[in-house]
Protein backbone atom coordinates (compact mmCIF):
# COMPACT_ATOMS: atom_id res chain seq x y z
CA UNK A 1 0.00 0.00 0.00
CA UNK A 2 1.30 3.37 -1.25
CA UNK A 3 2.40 5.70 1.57
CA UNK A 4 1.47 9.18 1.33
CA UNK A 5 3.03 12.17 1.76
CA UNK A 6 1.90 15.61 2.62
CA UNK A 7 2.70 19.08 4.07
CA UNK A 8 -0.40 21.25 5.68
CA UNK A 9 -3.72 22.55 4.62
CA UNK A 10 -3.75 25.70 2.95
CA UNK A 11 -0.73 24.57 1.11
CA UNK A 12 2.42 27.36 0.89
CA UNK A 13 5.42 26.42 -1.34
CA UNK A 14 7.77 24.96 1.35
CA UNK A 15 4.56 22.69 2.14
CA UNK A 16 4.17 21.70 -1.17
CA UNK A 17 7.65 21.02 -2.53
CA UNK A 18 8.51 19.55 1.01
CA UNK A 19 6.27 16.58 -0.04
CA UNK A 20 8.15 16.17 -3.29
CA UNK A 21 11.48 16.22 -2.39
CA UNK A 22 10.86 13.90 0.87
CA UNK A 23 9.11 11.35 -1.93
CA UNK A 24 12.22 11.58 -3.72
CA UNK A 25 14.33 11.31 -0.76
CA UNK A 26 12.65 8.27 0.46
CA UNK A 27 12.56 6.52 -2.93
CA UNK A 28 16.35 6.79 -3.04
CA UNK A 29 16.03 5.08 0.68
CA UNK A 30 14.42 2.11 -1.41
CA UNK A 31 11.30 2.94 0.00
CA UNK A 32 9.91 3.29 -3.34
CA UNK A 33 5.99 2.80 -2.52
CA UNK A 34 5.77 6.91 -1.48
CA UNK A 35 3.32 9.41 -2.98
CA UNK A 36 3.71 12.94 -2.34
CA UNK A 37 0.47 14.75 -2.30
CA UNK A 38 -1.43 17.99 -1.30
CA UNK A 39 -4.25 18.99 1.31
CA UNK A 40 -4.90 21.69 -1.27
CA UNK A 41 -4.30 23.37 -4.88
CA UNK A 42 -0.85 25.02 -5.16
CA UNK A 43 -0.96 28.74 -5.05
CA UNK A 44 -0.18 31.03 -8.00
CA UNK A 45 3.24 31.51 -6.45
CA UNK A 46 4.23 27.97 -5.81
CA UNK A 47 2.58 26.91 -9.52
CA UNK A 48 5.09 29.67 -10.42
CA UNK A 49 7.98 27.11 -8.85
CA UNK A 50 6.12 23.89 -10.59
CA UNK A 51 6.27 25.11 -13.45
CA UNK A 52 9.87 26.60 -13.74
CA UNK A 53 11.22 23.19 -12.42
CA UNK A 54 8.95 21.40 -15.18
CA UNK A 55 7.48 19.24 -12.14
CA UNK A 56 3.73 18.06 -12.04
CA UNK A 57 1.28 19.23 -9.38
CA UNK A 58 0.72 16.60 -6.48
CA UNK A 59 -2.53 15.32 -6.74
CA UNK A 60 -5.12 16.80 -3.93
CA UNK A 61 -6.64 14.63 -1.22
CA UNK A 62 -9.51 15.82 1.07
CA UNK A 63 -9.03 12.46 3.42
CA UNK A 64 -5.95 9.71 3.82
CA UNK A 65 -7.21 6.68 5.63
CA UNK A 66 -9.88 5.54 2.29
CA UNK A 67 -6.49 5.18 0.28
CA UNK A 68 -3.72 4.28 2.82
CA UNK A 69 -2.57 3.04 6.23
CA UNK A 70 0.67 5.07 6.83
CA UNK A 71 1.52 8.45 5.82
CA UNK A 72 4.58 10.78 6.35
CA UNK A 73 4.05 14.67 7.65
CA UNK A 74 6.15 17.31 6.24
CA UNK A 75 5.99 21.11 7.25
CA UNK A 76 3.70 20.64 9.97
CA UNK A 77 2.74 18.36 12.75
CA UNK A 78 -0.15 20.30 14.82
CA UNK A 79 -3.43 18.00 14.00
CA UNK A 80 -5.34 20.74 13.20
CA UNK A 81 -3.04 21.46 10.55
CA UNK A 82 -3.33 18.11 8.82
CA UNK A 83 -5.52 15.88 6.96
CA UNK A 84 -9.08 15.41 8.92
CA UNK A 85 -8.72 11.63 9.40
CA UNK A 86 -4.56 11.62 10.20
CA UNK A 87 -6.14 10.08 13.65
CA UNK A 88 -6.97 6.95 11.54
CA UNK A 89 -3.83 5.75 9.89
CA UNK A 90 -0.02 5.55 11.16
CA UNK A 91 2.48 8.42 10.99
CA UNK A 92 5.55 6.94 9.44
CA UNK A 93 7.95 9.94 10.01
CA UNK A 94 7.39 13.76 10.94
CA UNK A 95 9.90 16.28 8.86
CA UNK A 96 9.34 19.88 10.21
CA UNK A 97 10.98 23.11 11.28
CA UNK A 98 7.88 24.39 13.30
CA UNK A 99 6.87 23.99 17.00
CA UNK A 100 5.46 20.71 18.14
CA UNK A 101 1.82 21.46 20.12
CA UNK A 102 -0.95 18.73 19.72
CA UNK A 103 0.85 16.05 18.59
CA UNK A 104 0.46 12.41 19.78
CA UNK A 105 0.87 9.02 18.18
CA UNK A 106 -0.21 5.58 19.56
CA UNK A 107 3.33 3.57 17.54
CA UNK A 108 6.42 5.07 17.68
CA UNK A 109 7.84 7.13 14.61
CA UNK A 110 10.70 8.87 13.26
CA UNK A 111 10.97 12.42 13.94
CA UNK A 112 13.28 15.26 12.41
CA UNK A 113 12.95 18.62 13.39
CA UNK A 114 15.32 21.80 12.77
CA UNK A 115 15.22 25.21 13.73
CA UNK A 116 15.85 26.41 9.93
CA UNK A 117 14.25 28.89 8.10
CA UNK A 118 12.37 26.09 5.86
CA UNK A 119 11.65 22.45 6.12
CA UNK A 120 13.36 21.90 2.82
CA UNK A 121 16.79 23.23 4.99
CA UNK A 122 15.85 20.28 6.83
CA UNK A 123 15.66 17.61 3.78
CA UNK A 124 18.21 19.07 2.52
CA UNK A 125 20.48 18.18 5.46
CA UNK A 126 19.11 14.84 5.95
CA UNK A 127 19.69 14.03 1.80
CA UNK A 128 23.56 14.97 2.44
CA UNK A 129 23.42 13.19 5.20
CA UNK A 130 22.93 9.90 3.37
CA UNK A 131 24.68 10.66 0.34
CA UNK A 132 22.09 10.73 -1.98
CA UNK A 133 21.60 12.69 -5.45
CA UNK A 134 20.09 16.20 -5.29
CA UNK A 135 19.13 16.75 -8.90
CA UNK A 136 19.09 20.18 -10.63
CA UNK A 137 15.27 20.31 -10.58
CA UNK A 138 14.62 18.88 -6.84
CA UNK A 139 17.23 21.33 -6.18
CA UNK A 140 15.31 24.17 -7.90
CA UNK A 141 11.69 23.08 -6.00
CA UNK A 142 14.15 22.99 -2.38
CA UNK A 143 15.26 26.67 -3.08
CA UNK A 144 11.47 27.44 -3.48
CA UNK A 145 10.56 26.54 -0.91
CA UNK A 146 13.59 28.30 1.08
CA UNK A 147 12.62 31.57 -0.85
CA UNK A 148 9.30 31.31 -0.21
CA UNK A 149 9.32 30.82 3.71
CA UNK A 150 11.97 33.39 4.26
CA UNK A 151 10.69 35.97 1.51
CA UNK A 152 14.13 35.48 -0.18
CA UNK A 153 16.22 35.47 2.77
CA UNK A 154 14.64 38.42 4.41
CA UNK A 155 12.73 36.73 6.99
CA UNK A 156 13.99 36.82 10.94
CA UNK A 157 13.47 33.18 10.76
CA UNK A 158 16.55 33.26 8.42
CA UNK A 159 19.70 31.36 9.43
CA UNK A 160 23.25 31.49 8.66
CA UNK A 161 23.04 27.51 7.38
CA UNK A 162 19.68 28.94 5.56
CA UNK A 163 22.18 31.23 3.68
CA UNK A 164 24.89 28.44 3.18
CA UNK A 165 21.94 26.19 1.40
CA UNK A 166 20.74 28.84 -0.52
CA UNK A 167 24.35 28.73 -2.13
CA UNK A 168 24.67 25.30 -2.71
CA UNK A 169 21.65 24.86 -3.92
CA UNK A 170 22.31 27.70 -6.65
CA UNK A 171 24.69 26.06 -7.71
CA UNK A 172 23.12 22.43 -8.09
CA UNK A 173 19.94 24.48 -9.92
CA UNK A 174 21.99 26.20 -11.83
CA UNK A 175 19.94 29.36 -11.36
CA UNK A 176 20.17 32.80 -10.55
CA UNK A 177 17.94 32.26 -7.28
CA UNK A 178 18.06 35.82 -6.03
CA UNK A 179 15.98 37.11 -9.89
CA UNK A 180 14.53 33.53 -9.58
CA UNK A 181 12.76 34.37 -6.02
CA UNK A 182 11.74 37.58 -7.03
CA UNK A 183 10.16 36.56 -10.04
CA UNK A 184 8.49 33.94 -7.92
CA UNK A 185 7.36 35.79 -4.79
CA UNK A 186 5.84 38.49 -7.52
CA UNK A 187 4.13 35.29 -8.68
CA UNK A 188 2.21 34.91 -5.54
CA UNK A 189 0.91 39.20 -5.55
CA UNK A 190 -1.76 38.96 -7.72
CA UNK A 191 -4.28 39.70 -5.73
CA UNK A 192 -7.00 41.13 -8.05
CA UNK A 193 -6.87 37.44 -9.72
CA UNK A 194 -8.07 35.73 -6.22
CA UNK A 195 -11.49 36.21 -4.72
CA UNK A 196 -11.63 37.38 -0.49
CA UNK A 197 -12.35 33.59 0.42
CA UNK A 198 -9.19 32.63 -1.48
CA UNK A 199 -6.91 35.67 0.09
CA UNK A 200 -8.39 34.50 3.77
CA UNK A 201 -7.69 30.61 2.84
CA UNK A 202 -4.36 30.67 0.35
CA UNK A 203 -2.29 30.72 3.55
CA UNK A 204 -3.93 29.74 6.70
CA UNK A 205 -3.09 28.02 9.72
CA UNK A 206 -5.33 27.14 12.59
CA UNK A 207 -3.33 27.26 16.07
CA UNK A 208 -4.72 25.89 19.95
CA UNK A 209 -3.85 28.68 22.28
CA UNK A 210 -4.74 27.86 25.85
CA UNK A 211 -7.50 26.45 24.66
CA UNK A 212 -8.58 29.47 22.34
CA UNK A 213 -9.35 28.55 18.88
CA UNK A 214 -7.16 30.79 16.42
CA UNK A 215 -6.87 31.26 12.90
CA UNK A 216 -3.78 33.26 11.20
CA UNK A 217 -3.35 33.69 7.25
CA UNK A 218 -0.52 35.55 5.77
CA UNK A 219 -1.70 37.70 2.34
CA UNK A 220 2.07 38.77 0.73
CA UNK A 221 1.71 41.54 -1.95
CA UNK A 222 4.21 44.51 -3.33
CA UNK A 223 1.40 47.40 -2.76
CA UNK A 224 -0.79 47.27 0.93
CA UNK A 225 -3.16 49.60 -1.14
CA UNK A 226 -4.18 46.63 -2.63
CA UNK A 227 -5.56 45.25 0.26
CA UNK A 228 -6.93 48.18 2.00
CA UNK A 229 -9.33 48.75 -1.48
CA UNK A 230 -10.40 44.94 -0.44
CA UNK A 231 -10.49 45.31 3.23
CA UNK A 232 -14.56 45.15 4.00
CA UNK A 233 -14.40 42.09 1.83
CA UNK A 234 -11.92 40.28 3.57
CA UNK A 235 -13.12 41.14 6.84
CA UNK A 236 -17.06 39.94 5.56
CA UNK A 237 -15.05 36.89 4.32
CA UNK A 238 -13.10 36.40 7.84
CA UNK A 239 -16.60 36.93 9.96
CA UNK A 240 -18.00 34.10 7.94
CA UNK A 241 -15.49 31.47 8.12
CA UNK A 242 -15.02 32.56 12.46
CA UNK A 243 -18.57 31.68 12.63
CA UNK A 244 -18.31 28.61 10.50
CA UNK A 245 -15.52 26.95 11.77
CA UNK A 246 -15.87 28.22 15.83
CA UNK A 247 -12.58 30.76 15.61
CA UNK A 248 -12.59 32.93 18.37
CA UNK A 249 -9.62 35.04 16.45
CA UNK A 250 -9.24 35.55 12.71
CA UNK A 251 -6.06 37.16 12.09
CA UNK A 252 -5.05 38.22 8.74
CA UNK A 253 -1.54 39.47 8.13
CA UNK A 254 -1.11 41.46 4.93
CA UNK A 255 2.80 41.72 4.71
CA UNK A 256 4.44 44.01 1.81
CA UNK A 257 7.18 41.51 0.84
CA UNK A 258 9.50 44.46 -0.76
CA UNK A 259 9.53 46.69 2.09
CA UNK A 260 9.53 44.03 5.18
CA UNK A 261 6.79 45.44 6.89
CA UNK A 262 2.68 44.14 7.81
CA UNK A 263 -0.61 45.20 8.82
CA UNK A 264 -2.95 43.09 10.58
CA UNK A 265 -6.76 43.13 10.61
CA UNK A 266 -8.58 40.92 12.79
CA UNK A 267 -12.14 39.22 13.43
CA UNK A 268 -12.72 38.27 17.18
CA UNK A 269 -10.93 39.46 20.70
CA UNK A 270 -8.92 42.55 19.01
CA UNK A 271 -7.40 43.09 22.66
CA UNK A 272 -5.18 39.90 22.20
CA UNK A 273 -3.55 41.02 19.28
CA UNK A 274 -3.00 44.62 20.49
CA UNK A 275 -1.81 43.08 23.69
CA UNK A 276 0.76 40.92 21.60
CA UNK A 277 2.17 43.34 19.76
CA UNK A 278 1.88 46.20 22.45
CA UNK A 279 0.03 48.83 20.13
CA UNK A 280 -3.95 49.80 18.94
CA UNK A 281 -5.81 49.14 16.25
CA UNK A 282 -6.64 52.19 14.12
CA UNK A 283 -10.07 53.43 13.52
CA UNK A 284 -9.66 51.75 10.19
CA UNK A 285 -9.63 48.66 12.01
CA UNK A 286 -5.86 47.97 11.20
CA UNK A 287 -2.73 47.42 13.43
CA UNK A 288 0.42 48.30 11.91
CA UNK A 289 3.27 45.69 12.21
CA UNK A 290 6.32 47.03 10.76
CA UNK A 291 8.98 44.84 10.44
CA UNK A 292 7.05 41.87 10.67
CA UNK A 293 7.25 39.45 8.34
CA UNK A 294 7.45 36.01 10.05
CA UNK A 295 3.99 34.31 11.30
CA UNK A 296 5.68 31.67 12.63
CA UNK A 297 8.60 33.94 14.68
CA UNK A 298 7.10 36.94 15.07
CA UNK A 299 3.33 36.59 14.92
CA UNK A 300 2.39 33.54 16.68
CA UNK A 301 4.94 33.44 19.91
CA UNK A 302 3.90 36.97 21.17
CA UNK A 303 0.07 36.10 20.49
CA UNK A 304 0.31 32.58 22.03
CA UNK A 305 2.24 34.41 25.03
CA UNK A 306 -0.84 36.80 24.99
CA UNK A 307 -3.45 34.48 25.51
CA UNK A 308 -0.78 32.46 28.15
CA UNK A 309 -0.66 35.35 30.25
């Protein structure tokens, strides 16, 4: 039985090539029975990165237990992050560079987990590790997803062995990865091509915080303006997914990928979020957040610590 492999809902482009090059990886481990698929469709950004490295979409699954027993988690391991029935089959191995909250597994598994700026850092590492091939193109779909979590390098989540990657893997691509990752986060900024349900959803992660049901999605684009002329949209989008789906906060985080800096708008307890980040909404319902850029560094730790204290 084929084992699948996936990265989160609301699929980014680490998430998405993640679950290639881990297939690939464990193929080359002779564990040739692998899949990689996708718990959603690939954004216009990461389709950007398919279609440069001349690799097919991953097929898109809604549930895993109809078609398998095992499965293998990349980019993620918070259940509410994964696919609806991961309680039903057997996590093989977890591959991730996130923190571990609501995780539990009745076998034991193999784990690898790195503080790097994307999970592909993490692959990449473990495919040196063993000696194994990286090929120009699984090269090309690792730096994608590098770029994409660390907006080119530019994100605080950035490390020095982030940087040392990024080199050697410009040099396995053979590609100019600093035009490359422009072109390709520019990919991802059409907004006026995506509806407000697909801005609130494109990049969305649902988080437990002491027991407080939140919901953060990350819009990137090259001109806020774009966002404010959509702003009663989104919000009528975010009011009707919170009711929906029970989320007591909606955050969205609008970030301006060219000039490092946010803005948030949120649906729920506003005081949380102006708690975390020590500063008031404005009376257009917006909370500036310059330099932020990071949800997983610099949005979610001082909003988790928020609802902790």
């Amino acid at each position: 039985m084929t084992t699948l492999i996936f990265g989160h809902q609301s699929p980014d482009t680490d998430a998405i090539t993640c679950a290639i090059t881990f297939a690939e990886y464990q193929r080359q481990n002779g564990n040739t029975d692998v899949e990689a698929v996708a718990l959603g469709t690939p954004s216009a950004e990461t389709q950007f990165a398919l279609d440069y490295f001349k690799q097919a979409a991953p097929r898109v699954i809604k549930t895993a237990a109809n078609e398998t027993d095992t499965v293998m988690l990349v980019d993620h391991n918070e259940a509410q992050q994964s696919v609806p029935d991961r309680d039903q089959v057997t996590i093989e191995y977890v591959v991730d560079h996130h923190r571990v909250a609501n995780f539990e597994t009745a076998a034991p598994l193999n784990m690898r987990l790195e503080t790097l700026g994307s999970c592909n850092s993490v692959i990449y590492h473990m495919y040196k590790e063993a000696g194994f091939e990286i090929s120009p193109q699984i090269a090309g779909l690792m730096a994608s997803g590098l770029i994409s979590d660390t907006l080119l390098l530019k994100s605080p989540t950035t490390t020095d062995e982030d940087r040392r990657i990024f080199a050697e893997l410009q040099k396995i691509a053979g590609v100019d990865l600093e035009e490359y990752g422009l072109q390709m986060l520019k990919a991802g900024t059409n907004l006026s091509a995506r509806t407000d349900q697909d801005l609130i959803d494109g990049d969305a992660k649902s988080f437990d915080m002491n027991g407080t049901h939140v919901r953060i999605d990350q819009v990137n684009t090259v001109d806020l303006s774009e966002v404010y002329d959509r702003q009663a949209g989104i919000e009528d989008a975010m009011k009707a997914e919170a009711d929906k789906e029970g989320y007591d906060l909606f955050l969205v985080i609008a970030t301006d990928i060219l000039n490092s800096d946010s803005v948030g708008f949120a649906v729920g307890d506003h005081s949380k979020v102006e708690a975390a980040f020590g500063k008031q909404f404005d009376d257009q319902g917006r909370i500036a957040l310059p330099g932020v850029v990071s949800r997983k560094k610099q949005v979610v730790p001082p909003l988790t610590a928020a609802y902790n204290g």
